[in-house]
PDB file of N, CA and C in Angstrom:
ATOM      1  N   UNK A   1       2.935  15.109   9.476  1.00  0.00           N
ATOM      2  CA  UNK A   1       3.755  15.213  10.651  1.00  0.00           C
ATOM      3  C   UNK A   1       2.967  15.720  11.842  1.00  0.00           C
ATOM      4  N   UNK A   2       2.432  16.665  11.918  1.00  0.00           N
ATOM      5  CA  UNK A   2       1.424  17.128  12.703  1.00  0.00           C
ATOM      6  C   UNK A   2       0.348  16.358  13.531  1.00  0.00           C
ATOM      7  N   UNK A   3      -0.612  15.113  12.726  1.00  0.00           N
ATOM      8  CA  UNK A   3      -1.365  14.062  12.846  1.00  0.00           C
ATOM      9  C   UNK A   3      -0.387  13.134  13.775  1.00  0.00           C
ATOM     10  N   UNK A   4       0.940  12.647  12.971  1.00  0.00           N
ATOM     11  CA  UNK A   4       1.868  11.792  13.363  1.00  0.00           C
ATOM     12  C   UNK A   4       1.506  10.168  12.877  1.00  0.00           C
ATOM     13  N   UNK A   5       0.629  10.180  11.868  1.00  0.00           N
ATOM     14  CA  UNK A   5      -0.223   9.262  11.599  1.00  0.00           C
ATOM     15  C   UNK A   5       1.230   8.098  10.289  1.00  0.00           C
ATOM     16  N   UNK A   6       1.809   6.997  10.611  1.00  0.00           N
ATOM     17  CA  UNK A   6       2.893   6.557  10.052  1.00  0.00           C
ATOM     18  C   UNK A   6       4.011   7.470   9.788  1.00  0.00           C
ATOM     19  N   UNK A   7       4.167   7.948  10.346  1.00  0.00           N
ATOM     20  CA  UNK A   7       5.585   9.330  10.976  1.00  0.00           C
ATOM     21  C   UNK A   7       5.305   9.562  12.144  1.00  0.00           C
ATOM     22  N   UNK A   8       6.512   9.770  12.936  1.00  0.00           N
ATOM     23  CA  UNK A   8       6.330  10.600  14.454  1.00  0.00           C
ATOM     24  C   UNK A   8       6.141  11.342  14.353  1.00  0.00           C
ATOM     25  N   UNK A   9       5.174  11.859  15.622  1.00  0.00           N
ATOM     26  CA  UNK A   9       4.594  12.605  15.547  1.00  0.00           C
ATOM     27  C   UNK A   9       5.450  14.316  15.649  1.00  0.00           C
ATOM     28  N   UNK A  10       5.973  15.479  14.840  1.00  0.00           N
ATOM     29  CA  UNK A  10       6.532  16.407  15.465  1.00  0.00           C
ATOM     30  C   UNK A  10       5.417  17.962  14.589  1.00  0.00           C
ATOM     31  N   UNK A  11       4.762  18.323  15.397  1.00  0.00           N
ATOM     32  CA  UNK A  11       4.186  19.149  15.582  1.00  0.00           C
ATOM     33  C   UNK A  11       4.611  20.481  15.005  1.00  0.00           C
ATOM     34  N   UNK A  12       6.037  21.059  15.309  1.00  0.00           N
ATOM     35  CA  UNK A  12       6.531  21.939  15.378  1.00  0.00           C
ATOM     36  C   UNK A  12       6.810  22.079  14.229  1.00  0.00           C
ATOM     37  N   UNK A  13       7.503  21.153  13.214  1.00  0.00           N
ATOM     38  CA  UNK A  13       7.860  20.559  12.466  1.00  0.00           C
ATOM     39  C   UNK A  13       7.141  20.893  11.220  1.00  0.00           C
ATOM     40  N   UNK A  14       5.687  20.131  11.478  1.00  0.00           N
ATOM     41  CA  UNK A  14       4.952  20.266  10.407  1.00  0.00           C
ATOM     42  C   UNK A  14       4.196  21.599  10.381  1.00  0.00           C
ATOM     43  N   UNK A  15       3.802  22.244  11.336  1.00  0.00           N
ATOM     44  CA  UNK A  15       3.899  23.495  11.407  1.00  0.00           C
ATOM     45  C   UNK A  15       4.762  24.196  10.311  1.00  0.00           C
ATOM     46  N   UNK A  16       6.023  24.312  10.284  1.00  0.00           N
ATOM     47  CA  UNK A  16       7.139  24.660   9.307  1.00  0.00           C
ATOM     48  C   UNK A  16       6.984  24.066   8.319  1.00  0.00           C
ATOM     49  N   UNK A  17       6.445  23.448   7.932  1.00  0.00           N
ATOM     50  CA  UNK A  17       5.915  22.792   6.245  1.00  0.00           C
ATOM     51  C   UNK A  17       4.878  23.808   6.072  1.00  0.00           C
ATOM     52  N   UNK A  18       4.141  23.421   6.922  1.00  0.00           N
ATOM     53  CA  UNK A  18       2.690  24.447   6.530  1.00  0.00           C
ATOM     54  C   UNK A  18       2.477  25.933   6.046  1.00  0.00           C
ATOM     55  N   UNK A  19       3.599  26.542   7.226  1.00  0.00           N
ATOM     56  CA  UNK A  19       4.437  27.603   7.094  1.00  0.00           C
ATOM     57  C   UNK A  19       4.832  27.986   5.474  1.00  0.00           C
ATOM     58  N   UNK A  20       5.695  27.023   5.454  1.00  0.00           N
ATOM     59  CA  UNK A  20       6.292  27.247   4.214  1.00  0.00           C
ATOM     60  C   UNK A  20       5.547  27.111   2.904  1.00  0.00           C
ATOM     61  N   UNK A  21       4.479  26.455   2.768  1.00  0.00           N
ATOM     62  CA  UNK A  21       3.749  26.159   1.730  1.00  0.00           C
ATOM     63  C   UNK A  21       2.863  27.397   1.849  1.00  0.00           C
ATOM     64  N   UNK A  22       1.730  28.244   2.829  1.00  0.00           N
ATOM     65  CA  UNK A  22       1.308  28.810   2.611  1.00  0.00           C
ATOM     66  C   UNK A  22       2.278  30.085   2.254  1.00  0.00           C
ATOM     67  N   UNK A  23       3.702  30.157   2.244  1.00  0.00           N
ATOM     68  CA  UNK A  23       4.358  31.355   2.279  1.00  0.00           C
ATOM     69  C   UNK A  23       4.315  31.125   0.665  1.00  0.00           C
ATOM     70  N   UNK A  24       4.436  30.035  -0.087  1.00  0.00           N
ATOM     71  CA  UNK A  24       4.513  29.806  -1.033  1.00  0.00           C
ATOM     72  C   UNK A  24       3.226  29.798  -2.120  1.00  0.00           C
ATOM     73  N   UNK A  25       2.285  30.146  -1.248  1.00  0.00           N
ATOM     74  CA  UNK A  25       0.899  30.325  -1.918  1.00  0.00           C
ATOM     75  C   UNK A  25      -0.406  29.641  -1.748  1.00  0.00           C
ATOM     76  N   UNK A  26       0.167  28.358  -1.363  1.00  0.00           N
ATOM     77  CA  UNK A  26      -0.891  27.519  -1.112  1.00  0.00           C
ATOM     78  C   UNK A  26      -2.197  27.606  -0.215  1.00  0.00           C
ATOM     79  N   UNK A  27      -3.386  27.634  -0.824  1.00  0.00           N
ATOM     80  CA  UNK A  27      -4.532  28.226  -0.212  1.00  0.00           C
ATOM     81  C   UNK A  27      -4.870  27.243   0.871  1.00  0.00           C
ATOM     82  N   UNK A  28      -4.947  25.703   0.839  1.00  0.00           N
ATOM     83  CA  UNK A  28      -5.234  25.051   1.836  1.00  0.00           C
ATOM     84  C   UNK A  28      -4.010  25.401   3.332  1.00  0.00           C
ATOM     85  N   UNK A  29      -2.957  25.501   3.142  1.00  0.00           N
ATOM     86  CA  UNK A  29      -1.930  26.067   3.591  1.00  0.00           C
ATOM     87  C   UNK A  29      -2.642  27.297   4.646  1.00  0.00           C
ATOM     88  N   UNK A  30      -2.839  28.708   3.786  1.00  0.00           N
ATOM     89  CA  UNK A  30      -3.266  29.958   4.624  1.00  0.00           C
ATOM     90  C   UNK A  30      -4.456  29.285   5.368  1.00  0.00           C
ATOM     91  N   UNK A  31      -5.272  28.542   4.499  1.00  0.00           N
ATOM     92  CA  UNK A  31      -6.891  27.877   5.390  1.00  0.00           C
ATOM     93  C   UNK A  31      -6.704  27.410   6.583  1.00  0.00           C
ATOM     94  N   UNK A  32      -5.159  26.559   7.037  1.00  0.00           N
ATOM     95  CA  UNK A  32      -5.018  25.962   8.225  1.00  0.00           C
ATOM     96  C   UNK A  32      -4.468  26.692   8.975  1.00  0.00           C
ATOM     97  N   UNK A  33      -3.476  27.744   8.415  1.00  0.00           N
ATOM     98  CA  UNK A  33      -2.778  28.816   9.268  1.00  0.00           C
ATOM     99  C   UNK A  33      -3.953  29.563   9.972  1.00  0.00           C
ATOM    100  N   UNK A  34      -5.203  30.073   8.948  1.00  0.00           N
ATOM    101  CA  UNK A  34      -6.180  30.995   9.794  1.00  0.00           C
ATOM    102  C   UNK A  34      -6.637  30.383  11.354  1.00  0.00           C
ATOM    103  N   UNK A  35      -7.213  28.616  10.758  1.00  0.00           N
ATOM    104  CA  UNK A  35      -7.540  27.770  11.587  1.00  0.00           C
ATOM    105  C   UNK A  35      -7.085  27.774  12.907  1.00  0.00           C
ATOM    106  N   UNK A  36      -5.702  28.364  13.097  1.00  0.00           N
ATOM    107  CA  UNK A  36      -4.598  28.120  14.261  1.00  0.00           C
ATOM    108  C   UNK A  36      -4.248  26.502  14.345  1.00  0.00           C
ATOM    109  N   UNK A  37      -4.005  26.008  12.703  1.00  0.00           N
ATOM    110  CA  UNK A  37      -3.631  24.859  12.623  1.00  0.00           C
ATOM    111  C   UNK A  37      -4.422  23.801  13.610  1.00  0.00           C
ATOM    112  N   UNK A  38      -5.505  23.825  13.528  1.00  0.00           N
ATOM    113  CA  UNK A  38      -6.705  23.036  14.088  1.00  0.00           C
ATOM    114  C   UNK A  38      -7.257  21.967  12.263  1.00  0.00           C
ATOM    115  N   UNK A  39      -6.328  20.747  12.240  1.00  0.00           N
ATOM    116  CA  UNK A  39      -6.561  20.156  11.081  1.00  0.00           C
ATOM    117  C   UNK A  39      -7.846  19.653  10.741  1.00  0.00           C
ATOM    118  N   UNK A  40      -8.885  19.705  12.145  1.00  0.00           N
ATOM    119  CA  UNK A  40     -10.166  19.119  11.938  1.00  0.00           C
ATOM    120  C   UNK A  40     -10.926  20.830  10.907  1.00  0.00           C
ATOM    121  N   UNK A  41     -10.645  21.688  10.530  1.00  0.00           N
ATOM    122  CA  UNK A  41     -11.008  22.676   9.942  1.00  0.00           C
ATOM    123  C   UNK A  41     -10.935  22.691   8.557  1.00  0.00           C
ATOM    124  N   UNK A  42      -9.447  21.654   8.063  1.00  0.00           N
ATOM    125  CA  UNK A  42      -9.530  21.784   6.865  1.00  0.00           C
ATOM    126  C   UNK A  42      -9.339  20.269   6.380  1.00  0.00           C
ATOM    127  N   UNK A  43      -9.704  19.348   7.333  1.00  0.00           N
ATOM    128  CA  UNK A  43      -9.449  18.051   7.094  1.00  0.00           C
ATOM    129  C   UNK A  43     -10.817  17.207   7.338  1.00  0.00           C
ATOM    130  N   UNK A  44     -11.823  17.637   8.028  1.00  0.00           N
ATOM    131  CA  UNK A  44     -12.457  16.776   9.501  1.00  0.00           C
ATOM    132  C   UNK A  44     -13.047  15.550   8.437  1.00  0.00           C
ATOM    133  N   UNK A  45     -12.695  14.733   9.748  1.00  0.00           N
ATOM    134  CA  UNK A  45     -13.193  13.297   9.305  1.00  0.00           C
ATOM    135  C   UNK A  45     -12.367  12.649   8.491  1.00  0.00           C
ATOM    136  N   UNK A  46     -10.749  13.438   8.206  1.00  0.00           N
ATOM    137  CA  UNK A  46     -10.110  12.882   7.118  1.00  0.00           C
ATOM    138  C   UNK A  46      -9.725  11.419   7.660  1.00  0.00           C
ATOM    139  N   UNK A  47      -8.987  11.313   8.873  1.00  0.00           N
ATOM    140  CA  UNK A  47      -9.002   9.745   9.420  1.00  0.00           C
ATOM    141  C   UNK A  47      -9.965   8.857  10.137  1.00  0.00           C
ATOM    142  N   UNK A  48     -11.117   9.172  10.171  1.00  0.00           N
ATOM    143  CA  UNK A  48     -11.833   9.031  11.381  1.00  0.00           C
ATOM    144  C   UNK A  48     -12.202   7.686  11.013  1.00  0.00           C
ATOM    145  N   UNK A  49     -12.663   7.069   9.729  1.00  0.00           N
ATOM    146  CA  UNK A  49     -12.633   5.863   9.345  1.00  0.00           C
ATOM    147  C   UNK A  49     -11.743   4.565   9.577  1.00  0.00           C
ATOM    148  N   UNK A  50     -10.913   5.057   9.647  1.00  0.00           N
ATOM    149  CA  UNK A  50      -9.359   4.319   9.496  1.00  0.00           C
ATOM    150  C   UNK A  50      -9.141   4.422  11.474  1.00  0.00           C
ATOM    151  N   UNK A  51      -9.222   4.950  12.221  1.00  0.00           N
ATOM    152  CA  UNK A  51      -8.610   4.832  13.899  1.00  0.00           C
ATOM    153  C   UNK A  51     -10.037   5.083  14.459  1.00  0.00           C
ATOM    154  N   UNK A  52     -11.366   4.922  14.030  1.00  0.00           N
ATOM    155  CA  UNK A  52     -12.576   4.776  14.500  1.00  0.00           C
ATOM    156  C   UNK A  52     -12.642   3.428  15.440  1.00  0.00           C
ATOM    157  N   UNK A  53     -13.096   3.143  16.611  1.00  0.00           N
ATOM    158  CA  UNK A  53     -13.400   1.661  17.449  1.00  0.00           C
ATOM    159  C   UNK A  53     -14.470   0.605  16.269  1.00  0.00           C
ATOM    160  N   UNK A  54     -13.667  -0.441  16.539  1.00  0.00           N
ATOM    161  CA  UNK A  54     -14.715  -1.332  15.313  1.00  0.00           C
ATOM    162  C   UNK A  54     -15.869  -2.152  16.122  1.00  0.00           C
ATOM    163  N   UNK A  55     -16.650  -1.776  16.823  1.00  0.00           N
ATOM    164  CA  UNK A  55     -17.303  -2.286  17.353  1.00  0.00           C
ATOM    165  C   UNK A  55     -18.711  -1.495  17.023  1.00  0.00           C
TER     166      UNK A  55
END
């Protein structure tokens, strides 16, 4: 949700997932919360293949 990548995009939203999962334990979770939810920290390069210019 956050990305908005085949979902619209709502920010706030996925925030409150994230939220909730690290409340729930999840270490990648606290990793992005530290981040200030900056997904290139615990993701980078995860799409970059896929919406890269093909030229």
């Amino acid at each position: 949700m956050i990305r908005g990548r085949g979902v619209a995009q709502n920010i706030e939203g996925g925030r409150a997932l994230v939220d909730r999962a690290a409340k729930q334990g999840l270490g990648i979770a606290r990793r992005l919360q530290a981040a200030d939810y900056d997904l290139d920290a615990v993701t980078p390069d995860a799409d970059a293949w896929k919406y890269a210019p093909m030229f």
